[in-house]
C-alpha atoms as a PDB file:
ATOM      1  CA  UNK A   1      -1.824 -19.664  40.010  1.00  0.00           C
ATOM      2  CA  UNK A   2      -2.552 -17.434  37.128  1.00  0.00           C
ATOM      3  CA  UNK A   3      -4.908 -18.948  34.380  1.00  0.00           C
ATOM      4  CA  UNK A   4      -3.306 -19.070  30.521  1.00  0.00           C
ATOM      5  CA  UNK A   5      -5.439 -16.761  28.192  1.00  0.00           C
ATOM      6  CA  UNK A   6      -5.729 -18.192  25.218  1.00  0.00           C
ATOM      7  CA  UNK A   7      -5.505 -15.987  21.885  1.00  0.00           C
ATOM      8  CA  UNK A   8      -7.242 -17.050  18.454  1.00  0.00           C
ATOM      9  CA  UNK A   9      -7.256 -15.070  15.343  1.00  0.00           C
ATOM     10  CA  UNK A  10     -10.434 -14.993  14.106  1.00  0.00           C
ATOM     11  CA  UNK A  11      -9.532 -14.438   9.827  1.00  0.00           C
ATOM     12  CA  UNK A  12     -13.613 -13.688   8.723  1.00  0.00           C
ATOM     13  CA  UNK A  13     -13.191 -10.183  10.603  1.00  0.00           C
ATOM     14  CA  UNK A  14     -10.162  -8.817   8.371  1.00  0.00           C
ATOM     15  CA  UNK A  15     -11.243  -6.751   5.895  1.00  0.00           C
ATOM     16  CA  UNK A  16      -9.587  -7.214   2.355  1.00  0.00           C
ATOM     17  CA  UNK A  17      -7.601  -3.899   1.197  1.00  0.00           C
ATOM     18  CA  UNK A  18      -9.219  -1.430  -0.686  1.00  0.00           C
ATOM     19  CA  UNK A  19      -8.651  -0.618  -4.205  1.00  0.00           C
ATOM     20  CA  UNK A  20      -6.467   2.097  -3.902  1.00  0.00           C
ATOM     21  CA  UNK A  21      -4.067  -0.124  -2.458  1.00  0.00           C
ATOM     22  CA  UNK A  22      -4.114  -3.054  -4.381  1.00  0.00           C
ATOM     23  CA  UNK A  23      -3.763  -0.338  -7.784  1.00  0.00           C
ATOM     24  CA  UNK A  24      -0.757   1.126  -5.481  1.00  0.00           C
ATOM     25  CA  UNK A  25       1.220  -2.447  -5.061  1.00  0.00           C
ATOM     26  CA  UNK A  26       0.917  -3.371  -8.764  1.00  0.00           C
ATOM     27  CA  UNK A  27       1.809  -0.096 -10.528  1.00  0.00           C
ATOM     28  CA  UNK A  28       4.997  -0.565  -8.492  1.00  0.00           C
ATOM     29  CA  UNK A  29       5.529  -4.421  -9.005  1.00  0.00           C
ATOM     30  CA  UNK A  30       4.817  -3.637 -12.988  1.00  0.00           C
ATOM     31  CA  UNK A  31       7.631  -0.393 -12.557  1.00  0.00           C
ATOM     32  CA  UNK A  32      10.166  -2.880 -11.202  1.00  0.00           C
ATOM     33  CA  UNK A  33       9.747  -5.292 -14.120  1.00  0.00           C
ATOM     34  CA  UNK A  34       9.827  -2.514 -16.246  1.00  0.00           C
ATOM     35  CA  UNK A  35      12.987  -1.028 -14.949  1.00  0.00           C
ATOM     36  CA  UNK A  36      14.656  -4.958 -14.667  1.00  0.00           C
ATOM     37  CA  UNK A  37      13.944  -5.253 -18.590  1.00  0.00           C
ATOM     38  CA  UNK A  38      14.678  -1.626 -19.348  1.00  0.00           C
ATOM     39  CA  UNK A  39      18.663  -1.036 -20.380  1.00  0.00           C
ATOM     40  CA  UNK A  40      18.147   2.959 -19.622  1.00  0.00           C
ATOM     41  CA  UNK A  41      15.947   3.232 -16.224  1.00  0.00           C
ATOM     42  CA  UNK A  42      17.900   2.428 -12.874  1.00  0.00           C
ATOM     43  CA  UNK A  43      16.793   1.380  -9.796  1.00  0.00           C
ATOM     44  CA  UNK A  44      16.948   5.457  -9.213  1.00  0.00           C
ATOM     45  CA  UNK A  45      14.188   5.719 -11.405  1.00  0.00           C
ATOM     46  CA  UNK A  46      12.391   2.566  -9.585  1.00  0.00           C
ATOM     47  CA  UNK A  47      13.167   4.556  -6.031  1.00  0.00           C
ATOM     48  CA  UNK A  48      12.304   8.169  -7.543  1.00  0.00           C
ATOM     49  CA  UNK A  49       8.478   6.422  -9.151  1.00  0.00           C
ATOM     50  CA  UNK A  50       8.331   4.849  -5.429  1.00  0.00           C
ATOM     51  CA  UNK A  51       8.586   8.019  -3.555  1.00  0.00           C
ATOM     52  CA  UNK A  52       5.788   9.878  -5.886  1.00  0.00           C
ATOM     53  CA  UNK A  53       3.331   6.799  -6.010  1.00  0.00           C
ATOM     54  CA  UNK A  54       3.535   6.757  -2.308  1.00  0.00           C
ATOM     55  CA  UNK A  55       3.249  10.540  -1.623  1.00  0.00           C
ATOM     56  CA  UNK A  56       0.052  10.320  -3.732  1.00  0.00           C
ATOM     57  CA  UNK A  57      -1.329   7.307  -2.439  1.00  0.00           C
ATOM     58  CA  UNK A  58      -0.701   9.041   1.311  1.00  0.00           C
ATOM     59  CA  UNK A  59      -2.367  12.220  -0.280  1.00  0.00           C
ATOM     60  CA  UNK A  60      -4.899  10.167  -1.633  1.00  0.00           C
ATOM     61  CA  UNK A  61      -6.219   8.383   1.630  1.00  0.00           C
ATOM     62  CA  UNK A  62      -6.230  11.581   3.832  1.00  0.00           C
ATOM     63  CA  UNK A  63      -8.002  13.433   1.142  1.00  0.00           C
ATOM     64  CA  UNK A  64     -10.683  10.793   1.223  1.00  0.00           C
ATOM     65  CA  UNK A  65     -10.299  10.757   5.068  1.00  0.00           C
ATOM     66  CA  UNK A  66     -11.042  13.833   5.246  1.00  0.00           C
ATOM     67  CA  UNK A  67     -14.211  14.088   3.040  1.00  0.00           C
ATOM     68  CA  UNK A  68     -15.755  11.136   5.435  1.00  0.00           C
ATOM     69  CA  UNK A  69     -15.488  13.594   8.660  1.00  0.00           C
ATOM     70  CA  UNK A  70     -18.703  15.420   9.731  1.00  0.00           C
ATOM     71  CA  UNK A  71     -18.631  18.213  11.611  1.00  0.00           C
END
Protein backbone atom coordinates (compact mmCIF):
# COMPACT_ATOMS: atom_id res chain seq x y z
CA UNK A 1 0.00 0.00 0.00
CA UNK A 2 1.68 3.16 -1.00
CA UNK A 3 1.52 6.06 1.64
CA UNK A 4 -0.20 9.61 0.29
CA UNK A 5 2.50 12.44 0.36
CA UNK A 6 1.09 15.27 1.34
CA UNK A 7 2.09 18.74 -0.40
CA UNK A 8 1.78 22.26 1.45
CA UNK A 9 2.79 25.52 0.05
CA UNK A 10 4.61 27.20 2.39
CA UNK A 11 3.76 31.34 1.13
CA UNK A 12 6.69 33.09 3.74
CA UNK A 13 9.42 31.52 1.29
CA UNK A 14 8.22 33.41 -2.03
CA UNK A 15 10.06 36.21 -2.63
CA UNK A 16 8.09 39.41 -3.79
CA UNK A 17 9.21 40.59 -7.48
CA UNK A 18 11.79 42.92 -7.89
CA UNK A 19 11.48 46.38 -9.02
CA UNK A 20 12.26 46.03 -12.42
CA UNK A 21 9.31 44.05 -12.78
CA UNK A 22 6.77 45.66 -10.99
CA UNK A 23 8.07 49.23 -13.15
CA UNK A 24 7.71 46.67 -16.28
CA UNK A 25 3.81 45.63 -15.52
CA UNK A 26 2.68 49.23 -14.88
CA UNK A 27 4.34 51.15 -17.74
CA UNK A 28 2.34 48.64 -19.80
CA UNK A 29 -1.03 48.70 -17.79
CA UNK A 30 -0.65 52.80 -17.93
CA UNK A 31 0.17 52.29 -22.14
CA UNK A 32 -3.09 50.34 -22.45
CA UNK A 33 -5.16 53.04 -20.74
CA UNK A 34 -3.44 55.40 -22.67
CA UNK A 35 -4.04 53.81 -25.99
CA UNK A 36 -8.04 52.91 -24.77
CA UNK A 37 -8.48 56.85 -24.23
CA UNK A 38 -6.28 57.84 -27.13
CA UNK A 39 -8.47 58.34 -30.63
CA UNK A 40 -4.96 58.06 -32.73
CA UNK A 41 -2.82 55.05 -31.04
CA UNK A 42 -4.09 51.40 -31.87
CA UNK A 43 -3.70 48.42 -30.19
CA UNK A 44 -0.57 48.22 -32.87
CA UNK A 45 0.98 50.80 -31.02
CA UNK A 46 -0.02 48.96 -27.54
CA UNK A 47 1.61 45.55 -29.22
CA UNK A 48 4.67 47.51 -30.93
CA UNK A 49 5.43 49.47 -26.95
CA UNK A 50 4.94 45.68 -25.65
CA UNK A 51 7.52 44.10 -27.77
CA UNK A 52 10.29 46.98 -26.90
CA UNK A 53 9.44 47.16 -23.06
CA UNK A 54 9.89 43.48 -23.01
CA UNK A 55 13.09 43.21 -25.15
CA UNK A 56 14.55 45.73 -22.65
CA UNK A 57 13.31 44.36 -19.61
CA UNK A 58 14.87 40.75 -21.01
CA UNK A 59 18.08 42.86 -21.82
CA UNK A 60 17.85 44.36 -18.63
CA UNK A 61 17.84 41.16 -16.32
CA UNK A 62 20.67 39.31 -18.23
CA UNK A 63 22.74 42.39 -18.17
CA UNK A 64 22.39 42.44 -14.43
CA UNK A 65 22.77 38.59 -14.51
CA UNK A 66 25.61 38.82 -15.88
CA UNK A 67 27.41 41.48 -13.71
CA UNK A 68 26.50 39.05 -10.52
CA UNK A 69 28.76 36.08 -12.13
CA UNK A 70 32.33 35.66 -10.75
CA UNK A 71 34.74 34.07 -12.49
Amino acid sequence: MEEKKQVTLDLTKLSMPNMEFVVYVVALIVAMIVIAISDVLTIASWFEFYLVTTAVYILSRGIAKAHNVSE
